[in-house]
N, C-alpha and C. Protein backbone atom coordinates (compact mmCIF):
# COMPACT_ATOMS: atom_id res chain seq x y z
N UNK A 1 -13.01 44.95 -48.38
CA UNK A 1 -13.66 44.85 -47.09
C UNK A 1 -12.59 44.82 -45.99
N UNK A 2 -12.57 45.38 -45.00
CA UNK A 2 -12.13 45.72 -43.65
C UNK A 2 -11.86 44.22 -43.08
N UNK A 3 -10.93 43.45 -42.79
CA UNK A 3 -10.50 42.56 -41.97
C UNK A 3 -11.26 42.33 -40.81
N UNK A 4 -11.70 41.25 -40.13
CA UNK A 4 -11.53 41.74 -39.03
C UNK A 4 -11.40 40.34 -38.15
N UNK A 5 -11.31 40.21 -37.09
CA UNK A 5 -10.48 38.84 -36.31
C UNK A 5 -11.66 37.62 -35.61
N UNK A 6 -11.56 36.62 -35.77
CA UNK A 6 -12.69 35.36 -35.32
C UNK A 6 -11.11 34.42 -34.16
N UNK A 7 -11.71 34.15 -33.46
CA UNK A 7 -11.28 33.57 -32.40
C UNK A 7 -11.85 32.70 -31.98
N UNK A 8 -10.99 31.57 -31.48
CA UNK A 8 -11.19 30.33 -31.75
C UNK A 8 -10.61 29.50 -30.28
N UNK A 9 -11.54 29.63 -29.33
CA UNK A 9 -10.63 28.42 -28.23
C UNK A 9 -11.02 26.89 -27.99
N UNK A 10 -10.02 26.45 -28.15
CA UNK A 10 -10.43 24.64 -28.08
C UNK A 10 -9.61 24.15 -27.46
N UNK A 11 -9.89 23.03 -26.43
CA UNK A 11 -9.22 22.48 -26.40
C UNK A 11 -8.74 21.23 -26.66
N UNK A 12 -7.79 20.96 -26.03
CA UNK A 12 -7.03 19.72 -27.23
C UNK A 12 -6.74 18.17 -26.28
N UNK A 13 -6.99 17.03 -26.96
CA UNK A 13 -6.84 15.89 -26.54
C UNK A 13 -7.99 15.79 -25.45
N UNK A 14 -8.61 15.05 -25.60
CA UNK A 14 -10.23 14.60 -24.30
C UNK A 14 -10.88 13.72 -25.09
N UNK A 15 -11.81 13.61 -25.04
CA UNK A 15 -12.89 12.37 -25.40
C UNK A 15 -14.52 12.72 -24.92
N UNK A 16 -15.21 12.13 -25.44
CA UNK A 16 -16.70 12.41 -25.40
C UNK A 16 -17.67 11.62 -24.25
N UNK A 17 -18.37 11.80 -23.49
CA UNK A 17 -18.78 10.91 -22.46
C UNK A 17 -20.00 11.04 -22.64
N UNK A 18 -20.65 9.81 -22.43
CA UNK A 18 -22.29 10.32 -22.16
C UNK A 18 -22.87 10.30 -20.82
N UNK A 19 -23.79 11.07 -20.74
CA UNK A 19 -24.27 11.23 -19.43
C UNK A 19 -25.59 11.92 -19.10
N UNK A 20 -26.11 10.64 -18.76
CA UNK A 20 -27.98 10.55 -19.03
C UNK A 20 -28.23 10.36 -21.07
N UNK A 21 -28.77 11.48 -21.20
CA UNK A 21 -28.86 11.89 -22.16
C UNK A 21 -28.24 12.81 -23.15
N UNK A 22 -27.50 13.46 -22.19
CA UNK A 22 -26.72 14.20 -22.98
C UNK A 22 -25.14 13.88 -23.20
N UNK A 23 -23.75 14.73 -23.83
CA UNK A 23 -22.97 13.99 -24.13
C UNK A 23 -21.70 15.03 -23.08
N UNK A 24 -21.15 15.09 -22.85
CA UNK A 24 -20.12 16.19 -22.19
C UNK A 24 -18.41 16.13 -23.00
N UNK A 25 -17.80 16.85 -23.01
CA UNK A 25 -16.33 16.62 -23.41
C UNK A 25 -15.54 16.61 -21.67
N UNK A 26 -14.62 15.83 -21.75
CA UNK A 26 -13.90 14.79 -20.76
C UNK A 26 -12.49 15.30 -21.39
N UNK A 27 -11.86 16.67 -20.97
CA UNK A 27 -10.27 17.37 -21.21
C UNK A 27 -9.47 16.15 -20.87
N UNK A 28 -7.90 15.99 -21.36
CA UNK A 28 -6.86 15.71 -20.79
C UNK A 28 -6.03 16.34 -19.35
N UNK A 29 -6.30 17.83 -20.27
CA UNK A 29 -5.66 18.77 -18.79
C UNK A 29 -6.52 20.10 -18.96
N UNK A 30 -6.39 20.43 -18.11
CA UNK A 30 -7.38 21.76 -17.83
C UNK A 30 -6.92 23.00 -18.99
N UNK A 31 -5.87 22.96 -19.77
CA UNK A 31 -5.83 24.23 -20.32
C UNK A 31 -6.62 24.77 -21.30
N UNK A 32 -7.20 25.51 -21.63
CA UNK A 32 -7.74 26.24 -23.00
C UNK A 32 -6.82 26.90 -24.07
N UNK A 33 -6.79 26.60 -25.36
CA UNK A 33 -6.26 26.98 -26.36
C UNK A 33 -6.92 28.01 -27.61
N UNK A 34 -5.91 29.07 -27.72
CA UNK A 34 -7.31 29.91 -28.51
C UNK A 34 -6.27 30.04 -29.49
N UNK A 35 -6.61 30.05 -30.63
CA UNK A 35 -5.93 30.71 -32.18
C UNK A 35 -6.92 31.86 -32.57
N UNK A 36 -6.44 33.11 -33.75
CA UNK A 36 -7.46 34.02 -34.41
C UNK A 36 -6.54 34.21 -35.65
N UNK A 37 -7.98 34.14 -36.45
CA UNK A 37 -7.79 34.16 -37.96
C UNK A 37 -8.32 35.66 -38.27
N UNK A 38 -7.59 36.30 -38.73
CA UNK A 38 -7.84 37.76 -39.65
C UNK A 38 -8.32 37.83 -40.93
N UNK A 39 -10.08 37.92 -40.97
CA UNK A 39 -9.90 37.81 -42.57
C UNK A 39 -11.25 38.34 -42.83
N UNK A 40 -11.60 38.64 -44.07
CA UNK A 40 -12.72 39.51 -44.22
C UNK A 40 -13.79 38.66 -44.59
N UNK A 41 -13.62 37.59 -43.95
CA UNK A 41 -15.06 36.51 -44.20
C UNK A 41 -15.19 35.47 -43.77
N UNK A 42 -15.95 34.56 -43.28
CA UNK A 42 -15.65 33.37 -41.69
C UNK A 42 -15.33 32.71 -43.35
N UNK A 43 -16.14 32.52 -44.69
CA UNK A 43 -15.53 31.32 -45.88
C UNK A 43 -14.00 31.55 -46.06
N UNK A 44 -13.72 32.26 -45.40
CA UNK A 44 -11.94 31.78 -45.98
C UNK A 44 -11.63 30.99 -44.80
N UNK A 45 -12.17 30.88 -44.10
CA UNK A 45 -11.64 29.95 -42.84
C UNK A 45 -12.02 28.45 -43.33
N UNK A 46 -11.58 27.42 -44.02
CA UNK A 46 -11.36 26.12 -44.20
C UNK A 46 -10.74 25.13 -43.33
N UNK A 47 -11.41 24.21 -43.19
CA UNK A 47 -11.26 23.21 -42.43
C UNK A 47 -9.66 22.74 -42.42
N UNK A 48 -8.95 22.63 -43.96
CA UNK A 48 -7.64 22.39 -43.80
C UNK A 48 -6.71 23.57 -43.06
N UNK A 49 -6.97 24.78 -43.21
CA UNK A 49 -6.10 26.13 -42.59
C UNK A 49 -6.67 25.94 -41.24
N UNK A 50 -8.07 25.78 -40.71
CA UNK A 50 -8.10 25.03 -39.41
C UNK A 50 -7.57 24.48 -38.52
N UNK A 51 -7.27 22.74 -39.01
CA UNK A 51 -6.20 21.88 -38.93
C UNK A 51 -4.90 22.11 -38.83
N UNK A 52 -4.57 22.78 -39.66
CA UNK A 52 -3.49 23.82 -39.69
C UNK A 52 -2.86 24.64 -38.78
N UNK A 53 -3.81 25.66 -38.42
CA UNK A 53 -3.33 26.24 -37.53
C UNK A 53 -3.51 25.82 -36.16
N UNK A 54 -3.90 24.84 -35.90
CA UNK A 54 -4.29 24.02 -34.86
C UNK A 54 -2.70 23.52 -34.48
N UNK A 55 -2.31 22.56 -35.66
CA UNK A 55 -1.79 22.02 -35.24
C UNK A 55 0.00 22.55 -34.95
N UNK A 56 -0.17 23.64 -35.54
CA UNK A 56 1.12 24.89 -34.99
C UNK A 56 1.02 25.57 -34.04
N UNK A 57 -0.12 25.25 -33.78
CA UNK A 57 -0.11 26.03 -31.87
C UNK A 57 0.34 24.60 -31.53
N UNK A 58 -0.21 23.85 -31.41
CA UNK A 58 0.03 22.51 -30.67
C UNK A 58 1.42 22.21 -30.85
N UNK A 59 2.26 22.48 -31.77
CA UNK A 59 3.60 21.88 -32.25
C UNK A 59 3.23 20.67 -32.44
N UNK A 60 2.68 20.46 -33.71
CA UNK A 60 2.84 18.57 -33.84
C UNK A 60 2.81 18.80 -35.29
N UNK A 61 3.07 17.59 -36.29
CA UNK A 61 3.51 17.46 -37.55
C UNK A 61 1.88 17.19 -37.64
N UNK A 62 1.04 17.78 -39.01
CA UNK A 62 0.07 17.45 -39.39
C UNK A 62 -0.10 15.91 -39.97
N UNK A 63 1.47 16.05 -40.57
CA UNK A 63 1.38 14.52 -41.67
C UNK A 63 1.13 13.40 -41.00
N UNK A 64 1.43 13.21 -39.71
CA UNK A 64 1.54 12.61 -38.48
C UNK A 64 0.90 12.13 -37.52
N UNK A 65 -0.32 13.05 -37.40
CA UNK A 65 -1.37 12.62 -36.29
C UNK A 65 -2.58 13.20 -36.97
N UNK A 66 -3.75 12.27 -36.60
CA UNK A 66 -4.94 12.08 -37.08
C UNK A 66 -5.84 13.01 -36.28
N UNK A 67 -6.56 14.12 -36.27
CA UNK A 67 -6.91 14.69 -35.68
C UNK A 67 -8.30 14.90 -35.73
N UNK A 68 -9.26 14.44 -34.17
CA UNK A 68 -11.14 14.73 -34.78
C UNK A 68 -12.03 16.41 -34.64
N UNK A 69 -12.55 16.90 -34.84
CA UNK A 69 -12.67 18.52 -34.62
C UNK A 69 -13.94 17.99 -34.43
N UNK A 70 -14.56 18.62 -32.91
CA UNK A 70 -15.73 18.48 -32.62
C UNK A 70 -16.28 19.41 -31.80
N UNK A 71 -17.49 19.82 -31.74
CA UNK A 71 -18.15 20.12 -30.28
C UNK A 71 -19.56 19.95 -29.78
N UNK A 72 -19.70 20.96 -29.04
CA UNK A 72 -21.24 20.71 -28.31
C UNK A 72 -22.01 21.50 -28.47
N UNK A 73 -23.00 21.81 -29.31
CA UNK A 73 -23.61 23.00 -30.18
C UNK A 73 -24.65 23.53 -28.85
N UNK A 74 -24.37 24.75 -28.33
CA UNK A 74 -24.71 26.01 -27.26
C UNK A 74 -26.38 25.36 -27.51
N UNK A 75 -26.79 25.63 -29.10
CA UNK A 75 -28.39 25.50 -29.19
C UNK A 75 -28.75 23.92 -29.26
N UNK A 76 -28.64 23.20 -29.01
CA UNK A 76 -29.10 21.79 -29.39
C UNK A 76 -29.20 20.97 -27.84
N UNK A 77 -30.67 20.61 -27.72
CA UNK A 77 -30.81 20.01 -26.41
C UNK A 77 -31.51 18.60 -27.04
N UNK A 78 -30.92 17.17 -26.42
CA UNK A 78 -30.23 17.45 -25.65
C UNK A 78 -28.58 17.76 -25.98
N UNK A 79 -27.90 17.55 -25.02
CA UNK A 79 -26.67 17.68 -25.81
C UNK A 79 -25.80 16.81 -25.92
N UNK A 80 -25.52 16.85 -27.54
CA UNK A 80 -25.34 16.21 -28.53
C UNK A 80 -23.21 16.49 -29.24
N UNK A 81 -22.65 15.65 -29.39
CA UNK A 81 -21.24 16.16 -30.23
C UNK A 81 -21.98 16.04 -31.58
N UNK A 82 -21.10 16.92 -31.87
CA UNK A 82 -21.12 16.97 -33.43
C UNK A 82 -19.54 17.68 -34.00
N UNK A 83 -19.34 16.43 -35.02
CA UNK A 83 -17.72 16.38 -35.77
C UNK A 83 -18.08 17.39 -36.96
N UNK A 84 -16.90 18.20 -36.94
CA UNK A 84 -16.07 18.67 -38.54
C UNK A 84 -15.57 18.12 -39.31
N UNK A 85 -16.40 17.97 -40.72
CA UNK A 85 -15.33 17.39 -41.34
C UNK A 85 -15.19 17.85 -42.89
N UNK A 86 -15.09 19.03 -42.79
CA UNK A 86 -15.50 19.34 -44.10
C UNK A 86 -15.46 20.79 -44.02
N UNK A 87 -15.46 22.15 -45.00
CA UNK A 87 -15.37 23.45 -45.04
C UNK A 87 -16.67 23.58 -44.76
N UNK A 88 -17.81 23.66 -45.11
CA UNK A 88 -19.23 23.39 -44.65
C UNK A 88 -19.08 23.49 -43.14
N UNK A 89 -18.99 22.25 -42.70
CA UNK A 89 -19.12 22.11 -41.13
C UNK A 89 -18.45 23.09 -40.42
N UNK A 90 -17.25 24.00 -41.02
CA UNK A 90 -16.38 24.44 -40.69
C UNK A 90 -17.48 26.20 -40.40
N UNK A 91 -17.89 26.04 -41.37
CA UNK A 91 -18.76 27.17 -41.35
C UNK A 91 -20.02 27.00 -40.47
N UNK A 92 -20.66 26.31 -40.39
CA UNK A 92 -21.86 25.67 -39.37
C UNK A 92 -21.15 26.15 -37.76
N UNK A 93 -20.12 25.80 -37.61
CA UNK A 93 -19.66 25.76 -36.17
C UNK A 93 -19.31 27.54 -36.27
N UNK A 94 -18.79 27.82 -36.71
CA UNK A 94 -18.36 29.35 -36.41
C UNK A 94 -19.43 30.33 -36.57
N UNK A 95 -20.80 29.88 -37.15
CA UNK A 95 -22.06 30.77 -37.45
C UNK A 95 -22.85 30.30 -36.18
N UNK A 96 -22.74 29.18 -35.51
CA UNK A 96 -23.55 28.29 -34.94
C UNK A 96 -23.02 29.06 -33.15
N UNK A 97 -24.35 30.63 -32.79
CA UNK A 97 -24.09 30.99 -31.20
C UNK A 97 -25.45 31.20 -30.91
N UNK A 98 -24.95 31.41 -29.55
CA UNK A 98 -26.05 31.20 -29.14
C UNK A 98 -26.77 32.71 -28.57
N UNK A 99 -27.97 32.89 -27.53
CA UNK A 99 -28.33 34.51 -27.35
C UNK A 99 -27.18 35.56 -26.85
N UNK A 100 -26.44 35.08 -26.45
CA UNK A 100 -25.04 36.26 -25.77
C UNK A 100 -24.31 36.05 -27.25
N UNK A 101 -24.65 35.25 -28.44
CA UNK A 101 -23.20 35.54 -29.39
C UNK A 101 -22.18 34.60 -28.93
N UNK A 102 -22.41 33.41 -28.09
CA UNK A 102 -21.20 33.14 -27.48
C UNK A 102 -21.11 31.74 -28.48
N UNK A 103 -19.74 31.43 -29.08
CA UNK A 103 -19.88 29.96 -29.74
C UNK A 103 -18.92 28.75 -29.13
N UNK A 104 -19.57 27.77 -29.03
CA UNK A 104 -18.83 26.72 -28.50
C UNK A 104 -17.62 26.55 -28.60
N UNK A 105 -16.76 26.07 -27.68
CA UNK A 105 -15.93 25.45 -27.32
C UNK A 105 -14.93 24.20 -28.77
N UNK A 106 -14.35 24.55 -29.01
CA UNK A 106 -14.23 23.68 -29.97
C UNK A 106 -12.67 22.26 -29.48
N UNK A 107 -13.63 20.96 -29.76
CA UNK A 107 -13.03 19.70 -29.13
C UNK A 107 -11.76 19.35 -30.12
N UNK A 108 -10.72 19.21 -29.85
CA UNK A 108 -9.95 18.36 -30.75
C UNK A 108 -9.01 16.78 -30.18
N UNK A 109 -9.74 15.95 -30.77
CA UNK A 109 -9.07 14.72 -30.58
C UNK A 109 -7.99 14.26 -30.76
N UNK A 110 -7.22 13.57 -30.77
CA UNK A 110 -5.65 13.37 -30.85
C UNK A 110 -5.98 11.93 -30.68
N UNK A 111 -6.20 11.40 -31.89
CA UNK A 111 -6.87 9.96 -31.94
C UNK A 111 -5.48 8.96 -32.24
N UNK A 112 -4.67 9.23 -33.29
CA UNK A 112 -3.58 8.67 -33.15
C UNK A 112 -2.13 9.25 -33.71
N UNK A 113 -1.33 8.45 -33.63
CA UNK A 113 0.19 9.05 -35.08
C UNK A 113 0.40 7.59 -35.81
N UNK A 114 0.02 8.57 -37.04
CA UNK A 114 0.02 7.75 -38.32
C UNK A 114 1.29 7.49 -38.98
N UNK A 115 1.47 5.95 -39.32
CA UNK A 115 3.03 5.56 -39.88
C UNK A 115 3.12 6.42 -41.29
N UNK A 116 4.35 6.90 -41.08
CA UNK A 116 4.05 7.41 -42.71
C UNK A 116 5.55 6.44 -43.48
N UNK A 117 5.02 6.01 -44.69
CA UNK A 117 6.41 4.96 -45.33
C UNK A 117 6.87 5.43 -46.77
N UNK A 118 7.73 6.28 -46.55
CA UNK A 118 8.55 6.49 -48.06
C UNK A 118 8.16 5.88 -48.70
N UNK A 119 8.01 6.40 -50.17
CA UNK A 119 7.79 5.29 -51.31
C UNK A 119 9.17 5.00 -51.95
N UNK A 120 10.23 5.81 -51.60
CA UNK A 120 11.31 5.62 -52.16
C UNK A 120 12.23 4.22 -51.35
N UNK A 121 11.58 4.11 -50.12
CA UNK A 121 11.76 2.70 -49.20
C UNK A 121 11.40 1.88 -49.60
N UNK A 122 10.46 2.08 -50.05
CA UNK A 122 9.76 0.80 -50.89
C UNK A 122 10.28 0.24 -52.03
N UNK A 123 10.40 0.98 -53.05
CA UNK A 123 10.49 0.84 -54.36
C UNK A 123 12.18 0.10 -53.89
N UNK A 124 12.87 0.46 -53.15
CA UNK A 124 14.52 0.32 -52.92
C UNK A 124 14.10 -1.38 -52.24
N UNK A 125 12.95 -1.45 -51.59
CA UNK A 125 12.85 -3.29 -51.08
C UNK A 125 12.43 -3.91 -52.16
N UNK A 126 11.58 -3.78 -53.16
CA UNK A 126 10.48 -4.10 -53.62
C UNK A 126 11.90 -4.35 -55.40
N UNK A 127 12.56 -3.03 -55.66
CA UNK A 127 12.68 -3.87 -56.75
C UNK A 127 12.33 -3.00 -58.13
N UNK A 128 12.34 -2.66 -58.90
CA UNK A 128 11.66 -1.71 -60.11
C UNK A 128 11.08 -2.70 -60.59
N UNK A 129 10.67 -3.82 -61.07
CA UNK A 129 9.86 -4.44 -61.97
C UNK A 129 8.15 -4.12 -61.44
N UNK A 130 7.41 -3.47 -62.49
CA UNK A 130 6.33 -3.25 -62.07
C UNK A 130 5.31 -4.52 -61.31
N UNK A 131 5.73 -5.69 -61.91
CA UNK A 131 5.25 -6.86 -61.25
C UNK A 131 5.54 -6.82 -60.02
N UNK A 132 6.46 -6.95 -59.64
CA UNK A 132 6.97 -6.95 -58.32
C UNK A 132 6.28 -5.96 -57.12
N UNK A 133 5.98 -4.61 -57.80
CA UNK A 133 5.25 -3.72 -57.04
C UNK A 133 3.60 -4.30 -56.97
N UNK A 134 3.07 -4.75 -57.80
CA UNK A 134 1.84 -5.33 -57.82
C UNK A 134 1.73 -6.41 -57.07
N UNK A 135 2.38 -6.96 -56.77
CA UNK A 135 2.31 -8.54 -55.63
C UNK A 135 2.61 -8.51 -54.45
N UNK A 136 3.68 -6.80 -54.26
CA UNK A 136 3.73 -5.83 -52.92
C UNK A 136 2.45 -5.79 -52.40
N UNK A 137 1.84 -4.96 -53.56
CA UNK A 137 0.77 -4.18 -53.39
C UNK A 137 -0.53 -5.37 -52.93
N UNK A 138 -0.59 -6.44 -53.46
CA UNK A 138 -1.57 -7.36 -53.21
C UNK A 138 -1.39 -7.72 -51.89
N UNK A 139 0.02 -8.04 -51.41
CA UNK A 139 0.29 -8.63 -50.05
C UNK A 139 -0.38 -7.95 -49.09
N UNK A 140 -0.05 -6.32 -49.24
CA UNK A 140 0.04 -5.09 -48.32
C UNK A 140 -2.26 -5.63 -48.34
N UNK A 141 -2.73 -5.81 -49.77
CA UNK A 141 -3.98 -5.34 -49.65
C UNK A 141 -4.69 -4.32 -50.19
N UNK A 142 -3.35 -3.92 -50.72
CA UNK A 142 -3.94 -2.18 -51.79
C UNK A 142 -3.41 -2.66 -53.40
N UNK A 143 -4.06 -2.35 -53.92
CA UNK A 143 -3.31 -2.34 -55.74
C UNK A 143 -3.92 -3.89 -56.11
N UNK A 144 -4.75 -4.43 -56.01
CA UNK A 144 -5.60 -5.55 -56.70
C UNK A 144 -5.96 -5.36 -57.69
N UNK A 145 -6.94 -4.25 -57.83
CA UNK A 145 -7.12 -4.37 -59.24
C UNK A 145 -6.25 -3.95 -60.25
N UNK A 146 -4.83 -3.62 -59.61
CA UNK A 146 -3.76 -3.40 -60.54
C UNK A 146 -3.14 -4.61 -61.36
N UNK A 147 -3.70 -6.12 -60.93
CA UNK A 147 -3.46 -7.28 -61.92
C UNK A 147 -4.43 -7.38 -62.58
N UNK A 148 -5.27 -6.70 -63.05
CA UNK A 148 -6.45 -6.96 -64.00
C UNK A 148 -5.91 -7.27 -65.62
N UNK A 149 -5.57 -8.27 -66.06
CA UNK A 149 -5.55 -8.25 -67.44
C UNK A 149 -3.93 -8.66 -67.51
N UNK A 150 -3.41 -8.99 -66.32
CA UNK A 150 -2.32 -9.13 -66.71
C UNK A 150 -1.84 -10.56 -67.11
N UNK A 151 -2.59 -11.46 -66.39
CA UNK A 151 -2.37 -12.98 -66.53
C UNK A 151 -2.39 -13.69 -65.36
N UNK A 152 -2.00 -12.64 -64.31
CA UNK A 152 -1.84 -13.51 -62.90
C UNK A 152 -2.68 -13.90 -62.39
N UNK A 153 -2.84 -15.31 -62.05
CA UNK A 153 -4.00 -16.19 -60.79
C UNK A 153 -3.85 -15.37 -59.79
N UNK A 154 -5.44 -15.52 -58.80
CA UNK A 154 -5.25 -14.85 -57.33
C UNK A 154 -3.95 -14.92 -56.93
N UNK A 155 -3.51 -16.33 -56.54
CA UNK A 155 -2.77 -16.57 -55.51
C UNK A 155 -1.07 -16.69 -55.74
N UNK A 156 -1.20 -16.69 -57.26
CA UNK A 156 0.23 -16.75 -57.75
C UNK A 156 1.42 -15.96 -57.51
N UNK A 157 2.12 -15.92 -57.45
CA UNK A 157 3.54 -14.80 -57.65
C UNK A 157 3.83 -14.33 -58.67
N UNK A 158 3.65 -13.40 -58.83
CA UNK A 158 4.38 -12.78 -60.43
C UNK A 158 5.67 -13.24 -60.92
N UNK A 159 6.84 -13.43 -60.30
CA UNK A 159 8.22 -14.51 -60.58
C UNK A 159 7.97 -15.86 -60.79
N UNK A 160 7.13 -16.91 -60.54
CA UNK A 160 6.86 -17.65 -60.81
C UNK A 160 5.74 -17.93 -62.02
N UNK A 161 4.67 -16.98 -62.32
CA UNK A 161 4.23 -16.69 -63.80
C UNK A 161 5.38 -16.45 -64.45
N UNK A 162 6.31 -15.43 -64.51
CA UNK A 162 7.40 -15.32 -64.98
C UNK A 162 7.82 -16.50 -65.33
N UNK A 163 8.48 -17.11 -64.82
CA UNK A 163 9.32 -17.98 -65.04
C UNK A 163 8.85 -19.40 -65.88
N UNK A 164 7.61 -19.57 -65.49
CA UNK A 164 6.69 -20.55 -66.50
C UNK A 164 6.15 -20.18 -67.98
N UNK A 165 5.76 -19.07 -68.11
CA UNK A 165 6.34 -18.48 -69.78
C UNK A 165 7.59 -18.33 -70.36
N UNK A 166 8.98 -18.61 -69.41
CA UNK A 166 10.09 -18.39 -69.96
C UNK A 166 10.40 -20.22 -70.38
N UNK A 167 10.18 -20.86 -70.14
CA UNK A 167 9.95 -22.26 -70.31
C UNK A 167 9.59 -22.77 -71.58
């Protein structure tokens, strides 16, 4: 099948307002941003190659910032946002025009930048004893049910179980 090009303008960083009943997008700065994907079918267009190419026009690290994909569907009164979040939705919005063919505007949020923490930082504070990573992990709030069966009380320290079986 013959290629052929879907175009895409959104713009970037704003927020959602309501007003009356309906909802409006509220820009940062006036510019419009357009990307186009070449391809012989709107399903190869996925929400991650989306994101993607979004975020290489924009110059920003994907790993980095949390990004919301939204808009204001041409047919839906009143008017209403509605988020992407998924290849599905991804397809809904690019099928989704109205009597001229014309398709919305597409919103992207710039909600935050996300810490990202080596695990090799970790493991270098923390220590190789797998215990040790598990009582990390409890502190932090993640990896609980990683003491299941091991012996440790809620509230205990794994070095101090330690050390009372060495006794």
């Amino acid at each position: 099948m013959c290629p052929f090009s879907t175009n895409i303008h959104f713009d970037y960083d704003g927020r959602y307002s309501k007003d009356g009943d309906d909802y409006e997008w509220i820009p940062t700065d006036a510019r419009l941003y357009v990307i186009s994907f070449k391809t012989s079918s709107l399903e190869e267009i996925t929400y991650s190659l989306l994101k993607e190419r979004i975020c290489r026009k924009m110059g920003i690290d994907p790993f980095t910032k949390r990004l919301n994909l939204g808009y204001i569907p041409l047919v839906v009164e009143p008017k209403r946002q509605s988020y992407i979040l998924d290849d599905e939705d991804v397809f809904v919005y690019l099928t989704s025009v109205d009597r001229e063919q014309r398709r919305s505007i597409l919103h992207v949020e710039d909600i935050e930048e996300l810490q990202i923490v080596q695990i090799t930082e970790q493991l270098s504070r923390v220590g190789e004893s797998s215990s040790s990573r598990n009582y990390c992990e409890r502190e932090s709030g993640y990896g609980e049910e990683d003491n299941v069966g091991t012996g440790l009380e809620h509230d205990e320290h794994p070095h101090k179980k330690q050390k009372k079986s060495r006794l």
